[in-house]
Protein backbone atom coordinates (compact mmCIF):
# COMPACT_ATOMS: atom_id res chain seq x y z
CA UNK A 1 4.07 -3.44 9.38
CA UNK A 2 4.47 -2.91 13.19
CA UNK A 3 6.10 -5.78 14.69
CA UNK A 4 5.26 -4.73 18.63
CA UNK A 5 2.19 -5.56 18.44
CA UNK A 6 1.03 -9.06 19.81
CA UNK A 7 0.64 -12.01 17.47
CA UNK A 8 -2.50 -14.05 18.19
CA UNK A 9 -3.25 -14.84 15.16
CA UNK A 10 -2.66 -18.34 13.11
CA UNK A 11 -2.66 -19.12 9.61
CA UNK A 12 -2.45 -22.62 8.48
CA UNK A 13 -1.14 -23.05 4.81
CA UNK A 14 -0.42 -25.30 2.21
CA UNK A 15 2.47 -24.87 -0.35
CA UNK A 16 4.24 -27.32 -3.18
CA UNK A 17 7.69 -27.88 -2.68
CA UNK A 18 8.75 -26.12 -5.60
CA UNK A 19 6.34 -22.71 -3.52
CA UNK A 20 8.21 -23.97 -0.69
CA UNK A 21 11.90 -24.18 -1.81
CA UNK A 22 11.20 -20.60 -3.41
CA UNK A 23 9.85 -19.28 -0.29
CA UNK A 24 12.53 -20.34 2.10
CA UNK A 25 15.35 -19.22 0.02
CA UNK A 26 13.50 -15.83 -0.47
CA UNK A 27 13.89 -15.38 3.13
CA UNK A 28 16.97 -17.06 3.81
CA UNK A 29 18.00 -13.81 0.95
CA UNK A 30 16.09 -11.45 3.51
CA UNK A 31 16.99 -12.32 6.48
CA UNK A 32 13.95 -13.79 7.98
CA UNK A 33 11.98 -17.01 9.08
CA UNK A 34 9.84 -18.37 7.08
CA UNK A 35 6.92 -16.85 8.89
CA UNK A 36 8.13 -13.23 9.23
CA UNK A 37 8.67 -13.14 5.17
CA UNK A 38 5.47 -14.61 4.68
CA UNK A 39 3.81 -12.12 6.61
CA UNK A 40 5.63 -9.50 5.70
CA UNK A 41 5.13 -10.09 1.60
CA UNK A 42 1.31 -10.83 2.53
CA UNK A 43 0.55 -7.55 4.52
CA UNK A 44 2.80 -5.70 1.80
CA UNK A 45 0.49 -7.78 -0.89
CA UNK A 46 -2.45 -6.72 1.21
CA UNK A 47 -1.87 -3.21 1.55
CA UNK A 48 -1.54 -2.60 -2.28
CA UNK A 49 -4.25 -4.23 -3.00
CA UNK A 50 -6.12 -2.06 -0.92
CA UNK A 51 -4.58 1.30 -1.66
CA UNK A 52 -5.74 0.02 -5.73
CA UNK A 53 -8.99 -0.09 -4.64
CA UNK A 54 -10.90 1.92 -7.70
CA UNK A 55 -14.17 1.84 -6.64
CA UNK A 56 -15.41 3.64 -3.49
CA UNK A 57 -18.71 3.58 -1.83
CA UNK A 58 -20.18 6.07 -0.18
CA UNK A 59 -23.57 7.81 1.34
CA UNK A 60 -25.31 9.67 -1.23
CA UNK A 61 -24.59 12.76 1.23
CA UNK A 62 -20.56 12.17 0.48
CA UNK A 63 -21.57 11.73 -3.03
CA UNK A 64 -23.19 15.12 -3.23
CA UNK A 65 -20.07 16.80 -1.28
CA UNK A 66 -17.47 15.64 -3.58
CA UNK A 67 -18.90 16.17 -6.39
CA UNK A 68 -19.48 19.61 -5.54
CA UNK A 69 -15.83 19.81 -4.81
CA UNK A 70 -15.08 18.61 -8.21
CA UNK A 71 -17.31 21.12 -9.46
CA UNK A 72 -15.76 24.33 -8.10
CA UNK A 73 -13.64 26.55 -10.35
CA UNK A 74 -10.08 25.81 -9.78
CA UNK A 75 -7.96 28.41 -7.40
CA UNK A 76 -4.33 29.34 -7.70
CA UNK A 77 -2.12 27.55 -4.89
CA UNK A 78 0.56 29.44 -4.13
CA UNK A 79 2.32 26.05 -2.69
CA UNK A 80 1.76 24.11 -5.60
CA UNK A 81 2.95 27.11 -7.66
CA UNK A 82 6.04 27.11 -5.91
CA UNK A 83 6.75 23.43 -5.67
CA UNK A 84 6.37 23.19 -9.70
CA UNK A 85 8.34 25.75 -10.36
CA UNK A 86 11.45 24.02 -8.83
CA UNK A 87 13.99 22.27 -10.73
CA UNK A 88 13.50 18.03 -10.20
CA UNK A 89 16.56 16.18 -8.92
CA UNK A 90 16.38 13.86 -11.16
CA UNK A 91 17.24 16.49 -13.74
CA UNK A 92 20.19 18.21 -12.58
């Protein structure tokens, strides 16, 4: 998350102590206030919750073009070729 941008807006919220205490010292740990790990957990929160989005709507026009993407024969790609036929680091 960008932090030059201007703040202008305000959330108002409501915690138990217990969400509270657990909060606080979860920033204290990283470093922030209060309100910069709150934000930054809910935007993280946010952002995955977005990016798991499963179900995507589109025109029936879009429809029609990626399904006849799907529907092409596949083509060799001399990139990918080359990228899989590298060794992994993970097991050297």
């Amino acid at each position: 998350m960008g932090t030059s941008a201007t703040k202008t807006a305000r959330f108002g919220l409501r915690a138990t102590q217990q969400q509270e205490a657990v909060l606080r010292r979860a920033a204290d740990v990283a470093h922030k206030s209060m309100t910069d790990f709150i934000l930054d957990s809910a935007y993280q929160a946010a952002e995955q919750t977005l990016l798991d989005q499963r179900l995507f709507v589109v025109s029936g026009s879009q429809s029609h073009a990626l399904l006849d993407l799907l529907d092409r024969p596949a083509q060799d790609n001399a990139g990918l070729k080359d990228l899989f036929s590298r060794p992994t680091p993970w097991s050297s």
